[in-house]
N, C-alpha and C. Protein backbone atom coordinates (compact mmCIF):
# COMPACT_ATOMS: atom_id res chain seq x y z
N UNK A 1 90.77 109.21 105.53
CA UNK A 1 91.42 109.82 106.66
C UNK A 1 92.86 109.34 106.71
N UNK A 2 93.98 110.40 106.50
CA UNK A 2 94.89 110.23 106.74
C UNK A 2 95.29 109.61 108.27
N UNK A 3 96.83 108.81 108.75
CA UNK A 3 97.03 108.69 109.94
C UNK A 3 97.81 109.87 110.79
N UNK A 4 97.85 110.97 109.84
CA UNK A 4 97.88 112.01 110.78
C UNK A 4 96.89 112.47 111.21
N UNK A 5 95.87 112.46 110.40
CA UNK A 5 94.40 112.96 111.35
C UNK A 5 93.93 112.34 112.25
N UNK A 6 94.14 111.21 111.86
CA UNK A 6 93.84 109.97 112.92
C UNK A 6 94.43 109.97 114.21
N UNK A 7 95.62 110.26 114.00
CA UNK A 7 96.88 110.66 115.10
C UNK A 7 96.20 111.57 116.40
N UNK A 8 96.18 113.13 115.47
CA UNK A 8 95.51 114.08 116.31
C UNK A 8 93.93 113.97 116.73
N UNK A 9 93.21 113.52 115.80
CA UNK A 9 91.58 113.23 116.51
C UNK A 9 92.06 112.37 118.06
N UNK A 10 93.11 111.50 118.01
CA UNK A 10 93.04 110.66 119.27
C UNK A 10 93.61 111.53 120.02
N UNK A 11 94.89 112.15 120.12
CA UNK A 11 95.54 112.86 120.72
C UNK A 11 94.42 113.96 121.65
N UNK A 12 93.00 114.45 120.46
CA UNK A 12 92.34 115.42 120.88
C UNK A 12 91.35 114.74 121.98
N UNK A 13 90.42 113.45 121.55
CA UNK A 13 89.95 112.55 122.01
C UNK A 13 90.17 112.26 123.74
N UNK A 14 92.26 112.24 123.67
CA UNK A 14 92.61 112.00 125.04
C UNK A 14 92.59 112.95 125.72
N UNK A 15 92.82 114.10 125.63
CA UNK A 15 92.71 115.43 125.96
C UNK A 15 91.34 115.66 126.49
N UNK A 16 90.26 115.61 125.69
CA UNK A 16 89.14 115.65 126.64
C UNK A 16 88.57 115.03 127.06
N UNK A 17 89.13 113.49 127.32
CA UNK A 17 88.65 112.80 128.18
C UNK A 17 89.72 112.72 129.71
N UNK A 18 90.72 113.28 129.11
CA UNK A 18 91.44 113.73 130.67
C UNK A 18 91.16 115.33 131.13
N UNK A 19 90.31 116.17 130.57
CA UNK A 19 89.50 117.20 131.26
C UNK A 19 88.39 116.85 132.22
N UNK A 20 87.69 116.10 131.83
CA UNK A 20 86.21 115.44 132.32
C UNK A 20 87.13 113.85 133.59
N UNK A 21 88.30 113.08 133.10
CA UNK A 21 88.25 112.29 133.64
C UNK A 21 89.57 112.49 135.10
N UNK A 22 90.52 113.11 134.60
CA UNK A 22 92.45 112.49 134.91
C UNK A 22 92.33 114.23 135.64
N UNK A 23 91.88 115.73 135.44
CA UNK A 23 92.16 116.96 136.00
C UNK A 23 92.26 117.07 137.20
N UNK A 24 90.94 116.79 137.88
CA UNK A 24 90.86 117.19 139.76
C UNK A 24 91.83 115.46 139.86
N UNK A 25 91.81 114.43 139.88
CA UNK A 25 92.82 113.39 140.45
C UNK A 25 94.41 114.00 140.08
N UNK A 26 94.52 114.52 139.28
CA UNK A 26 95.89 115.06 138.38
C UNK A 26 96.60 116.04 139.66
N UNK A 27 95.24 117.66 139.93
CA UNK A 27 95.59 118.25 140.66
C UNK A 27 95.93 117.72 142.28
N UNK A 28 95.59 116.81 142.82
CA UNK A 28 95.12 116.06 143.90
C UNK A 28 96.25 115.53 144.57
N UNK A 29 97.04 114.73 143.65
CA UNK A 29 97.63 113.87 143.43
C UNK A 29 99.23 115.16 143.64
N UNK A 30 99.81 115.72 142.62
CA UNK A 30 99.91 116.82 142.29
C UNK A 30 100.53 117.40 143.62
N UNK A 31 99.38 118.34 144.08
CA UNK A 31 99.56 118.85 145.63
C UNK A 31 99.57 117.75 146.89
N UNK A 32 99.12 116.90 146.87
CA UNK A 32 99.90 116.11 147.73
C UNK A 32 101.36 115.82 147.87
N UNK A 33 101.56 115.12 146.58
CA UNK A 33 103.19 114.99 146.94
C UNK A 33 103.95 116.42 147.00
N UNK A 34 103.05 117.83 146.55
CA UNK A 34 103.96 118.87 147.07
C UNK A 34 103.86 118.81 148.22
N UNK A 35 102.78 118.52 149.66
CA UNK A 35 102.77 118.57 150.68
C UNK A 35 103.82 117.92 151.21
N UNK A 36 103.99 117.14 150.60
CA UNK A 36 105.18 116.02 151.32
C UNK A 36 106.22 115.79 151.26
N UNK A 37 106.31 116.86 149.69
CA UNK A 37 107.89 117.10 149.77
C UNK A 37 108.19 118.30 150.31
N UNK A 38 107.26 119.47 151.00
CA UNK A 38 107.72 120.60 151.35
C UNK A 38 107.99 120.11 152.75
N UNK A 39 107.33 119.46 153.67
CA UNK A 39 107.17 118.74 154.26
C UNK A 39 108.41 117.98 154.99
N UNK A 40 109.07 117.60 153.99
CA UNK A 40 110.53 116.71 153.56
C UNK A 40 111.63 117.68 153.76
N UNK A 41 111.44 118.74 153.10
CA UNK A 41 112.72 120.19 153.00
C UNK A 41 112.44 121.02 154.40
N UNK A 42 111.36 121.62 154.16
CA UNK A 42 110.90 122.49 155.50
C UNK A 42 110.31 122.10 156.79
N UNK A 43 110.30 120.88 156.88
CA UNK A 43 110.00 120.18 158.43
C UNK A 43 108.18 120.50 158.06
N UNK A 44 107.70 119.80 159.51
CA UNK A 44 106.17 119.84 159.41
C UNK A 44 106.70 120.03 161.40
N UNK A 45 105.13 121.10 161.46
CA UNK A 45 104.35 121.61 160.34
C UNK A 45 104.35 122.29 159.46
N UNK A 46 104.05 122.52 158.33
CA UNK A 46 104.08 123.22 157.35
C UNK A 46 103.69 125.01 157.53
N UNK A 47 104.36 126.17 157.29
CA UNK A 47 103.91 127.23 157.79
C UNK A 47 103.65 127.83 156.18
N UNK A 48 103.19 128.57 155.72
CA UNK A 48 102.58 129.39 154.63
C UNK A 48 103.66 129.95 154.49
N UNK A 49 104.58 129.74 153.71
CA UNK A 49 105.79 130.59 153.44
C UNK A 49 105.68 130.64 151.36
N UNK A 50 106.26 131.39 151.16
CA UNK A 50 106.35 131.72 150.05
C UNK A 50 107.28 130.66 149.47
N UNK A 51 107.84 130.07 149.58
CA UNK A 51 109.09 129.10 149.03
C UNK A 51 108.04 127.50 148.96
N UNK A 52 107.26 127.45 150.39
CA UNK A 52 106.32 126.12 150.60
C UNK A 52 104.86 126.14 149.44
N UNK A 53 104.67 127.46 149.82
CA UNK A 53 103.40 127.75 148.78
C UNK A 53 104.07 126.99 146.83
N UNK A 54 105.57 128.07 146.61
CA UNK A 54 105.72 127.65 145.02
C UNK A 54 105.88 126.29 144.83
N UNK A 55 106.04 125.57 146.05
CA UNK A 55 106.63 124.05 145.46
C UNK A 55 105.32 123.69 145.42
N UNK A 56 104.58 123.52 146.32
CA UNK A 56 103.40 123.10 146.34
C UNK A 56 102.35 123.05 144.74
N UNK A 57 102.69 124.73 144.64
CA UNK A 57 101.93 124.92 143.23
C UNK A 57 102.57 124.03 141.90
N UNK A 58 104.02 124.61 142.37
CA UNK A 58 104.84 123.66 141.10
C UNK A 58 104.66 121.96 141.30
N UNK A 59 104.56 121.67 142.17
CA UNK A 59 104.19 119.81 142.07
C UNK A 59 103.00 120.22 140.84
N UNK A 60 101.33 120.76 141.31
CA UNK A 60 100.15 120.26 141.37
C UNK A 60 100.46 120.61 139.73
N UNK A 61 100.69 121.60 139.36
CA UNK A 61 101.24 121.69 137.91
C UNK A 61 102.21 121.26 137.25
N UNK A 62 102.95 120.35 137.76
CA UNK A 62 103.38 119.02 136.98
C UNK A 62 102.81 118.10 137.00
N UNK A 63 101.90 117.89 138.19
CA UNK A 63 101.17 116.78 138.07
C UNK A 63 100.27 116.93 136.75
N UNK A 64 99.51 118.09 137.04
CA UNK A 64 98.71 118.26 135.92
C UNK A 64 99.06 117.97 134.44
N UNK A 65 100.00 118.97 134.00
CA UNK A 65 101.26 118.12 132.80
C UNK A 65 101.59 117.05 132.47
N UNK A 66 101.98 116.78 133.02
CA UNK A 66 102.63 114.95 133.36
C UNK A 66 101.14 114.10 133.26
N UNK A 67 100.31 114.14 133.81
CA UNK A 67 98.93 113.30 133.62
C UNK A 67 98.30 113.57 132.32
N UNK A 68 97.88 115.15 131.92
CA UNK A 68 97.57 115.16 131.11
C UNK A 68 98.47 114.87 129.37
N UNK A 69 100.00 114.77 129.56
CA UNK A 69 100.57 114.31 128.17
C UNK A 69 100.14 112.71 128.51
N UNK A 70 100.12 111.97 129.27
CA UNK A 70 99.98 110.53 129.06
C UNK A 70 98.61 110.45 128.81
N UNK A 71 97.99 111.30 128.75
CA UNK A 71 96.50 111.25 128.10
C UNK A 71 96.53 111.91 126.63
N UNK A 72 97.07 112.97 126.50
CA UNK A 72 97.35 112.91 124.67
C UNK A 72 98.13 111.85 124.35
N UNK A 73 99.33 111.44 124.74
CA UNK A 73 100.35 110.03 124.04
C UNK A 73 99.59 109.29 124.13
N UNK A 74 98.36 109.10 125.26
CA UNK A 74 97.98 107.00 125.19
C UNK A 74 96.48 107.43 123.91
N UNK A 75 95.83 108.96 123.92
CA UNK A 75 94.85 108.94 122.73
C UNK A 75 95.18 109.08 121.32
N UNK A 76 96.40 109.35 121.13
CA UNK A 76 97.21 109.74 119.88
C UNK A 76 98.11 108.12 119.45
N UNK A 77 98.19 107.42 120.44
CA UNK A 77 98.48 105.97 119.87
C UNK A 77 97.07 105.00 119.71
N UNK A 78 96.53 105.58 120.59
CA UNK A 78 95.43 104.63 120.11
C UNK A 78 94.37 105.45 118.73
N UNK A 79 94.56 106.65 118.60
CA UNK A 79 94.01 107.17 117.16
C UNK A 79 94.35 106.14 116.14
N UNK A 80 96.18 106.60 116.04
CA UNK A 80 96.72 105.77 115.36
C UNK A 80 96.68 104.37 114.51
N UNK A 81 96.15 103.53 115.92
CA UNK A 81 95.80 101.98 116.04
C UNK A 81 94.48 102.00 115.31
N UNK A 82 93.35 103.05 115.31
CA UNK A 82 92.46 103.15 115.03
C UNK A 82 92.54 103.28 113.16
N UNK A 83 92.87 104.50 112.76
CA UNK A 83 93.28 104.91 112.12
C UNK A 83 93.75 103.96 110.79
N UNK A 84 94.69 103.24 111.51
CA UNK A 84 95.68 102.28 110.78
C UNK A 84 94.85 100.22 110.33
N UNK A 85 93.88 100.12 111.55
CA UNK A 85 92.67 99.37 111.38
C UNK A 85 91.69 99.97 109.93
N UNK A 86 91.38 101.01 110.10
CA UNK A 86 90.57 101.61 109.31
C UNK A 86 90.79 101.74 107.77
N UNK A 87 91.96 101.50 107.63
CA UNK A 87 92.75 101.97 106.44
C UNK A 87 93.37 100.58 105.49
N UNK A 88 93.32 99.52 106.73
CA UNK A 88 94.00 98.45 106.19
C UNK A 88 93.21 97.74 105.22
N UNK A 89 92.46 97.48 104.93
CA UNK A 89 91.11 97.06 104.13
C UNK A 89 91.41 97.96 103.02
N UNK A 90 91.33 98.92 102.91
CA UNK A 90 91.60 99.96 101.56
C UNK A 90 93.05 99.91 100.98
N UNK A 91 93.98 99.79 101.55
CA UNK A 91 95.64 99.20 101.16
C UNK A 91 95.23 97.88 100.57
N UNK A 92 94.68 96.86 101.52
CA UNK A 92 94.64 95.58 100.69
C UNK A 92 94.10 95.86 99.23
N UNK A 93 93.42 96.15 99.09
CA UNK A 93 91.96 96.32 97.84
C UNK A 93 93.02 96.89 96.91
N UNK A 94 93.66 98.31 97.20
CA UNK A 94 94.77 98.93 96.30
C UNK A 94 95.49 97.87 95.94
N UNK A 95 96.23 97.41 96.49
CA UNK A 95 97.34 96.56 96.40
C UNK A 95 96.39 95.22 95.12
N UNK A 96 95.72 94.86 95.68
CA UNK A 96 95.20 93.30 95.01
C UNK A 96 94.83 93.84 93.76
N UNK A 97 94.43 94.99 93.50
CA UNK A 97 93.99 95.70 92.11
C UNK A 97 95.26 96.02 91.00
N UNK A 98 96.48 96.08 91.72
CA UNK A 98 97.68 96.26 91.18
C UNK A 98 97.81 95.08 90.63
């Protein structure tokens, strides 16, 4: 196994363990601080306006983004780490055979 495969198996690894684990806290998280920053711009209470609604959406979908790349970057470094463990034993052996 190359450490590019290694790379992406983790990368994939983090990915679905932030479907099952990091999604509903991601979204949560997300729309809250849109609440609070619409909140912040448009006074409270908050009325259903079209401008309050997009921020709102646009937080919960950065949140989502933003949570879920630090779940491919932290499974795609730790592939890596994996990967690069896995491999080191077979470099030595090459090498000492030289």
């Amino acid at each position: 196994m190359t450490r590019k495969t290694s790379t992406l198996v983790g990368a994939g690894a983090g990915l679905v363990l932030f479907l099952f684990a990091g999604l509903l806290p991601a979204m949560y998280y997300g729309g809250f601080a849109g609440v609070l920053l619409a909140g912040g711009i448009f006074g409270t209470p908050l009325h259903p306006t079209f401008l309050v609604r997009a921020l709102i959406y646009f937080s919960t979908a950065m949140g989502v983004v933003g949570v879920g790349s630090l779940f491919a970057i932290g499974g795609a470094a730790a592939g890596a780490a994996v990967g690069a463990l896995v491999n080191a034993p077979a470099k030595a052996a090459k090498a000492e055979a030289k």
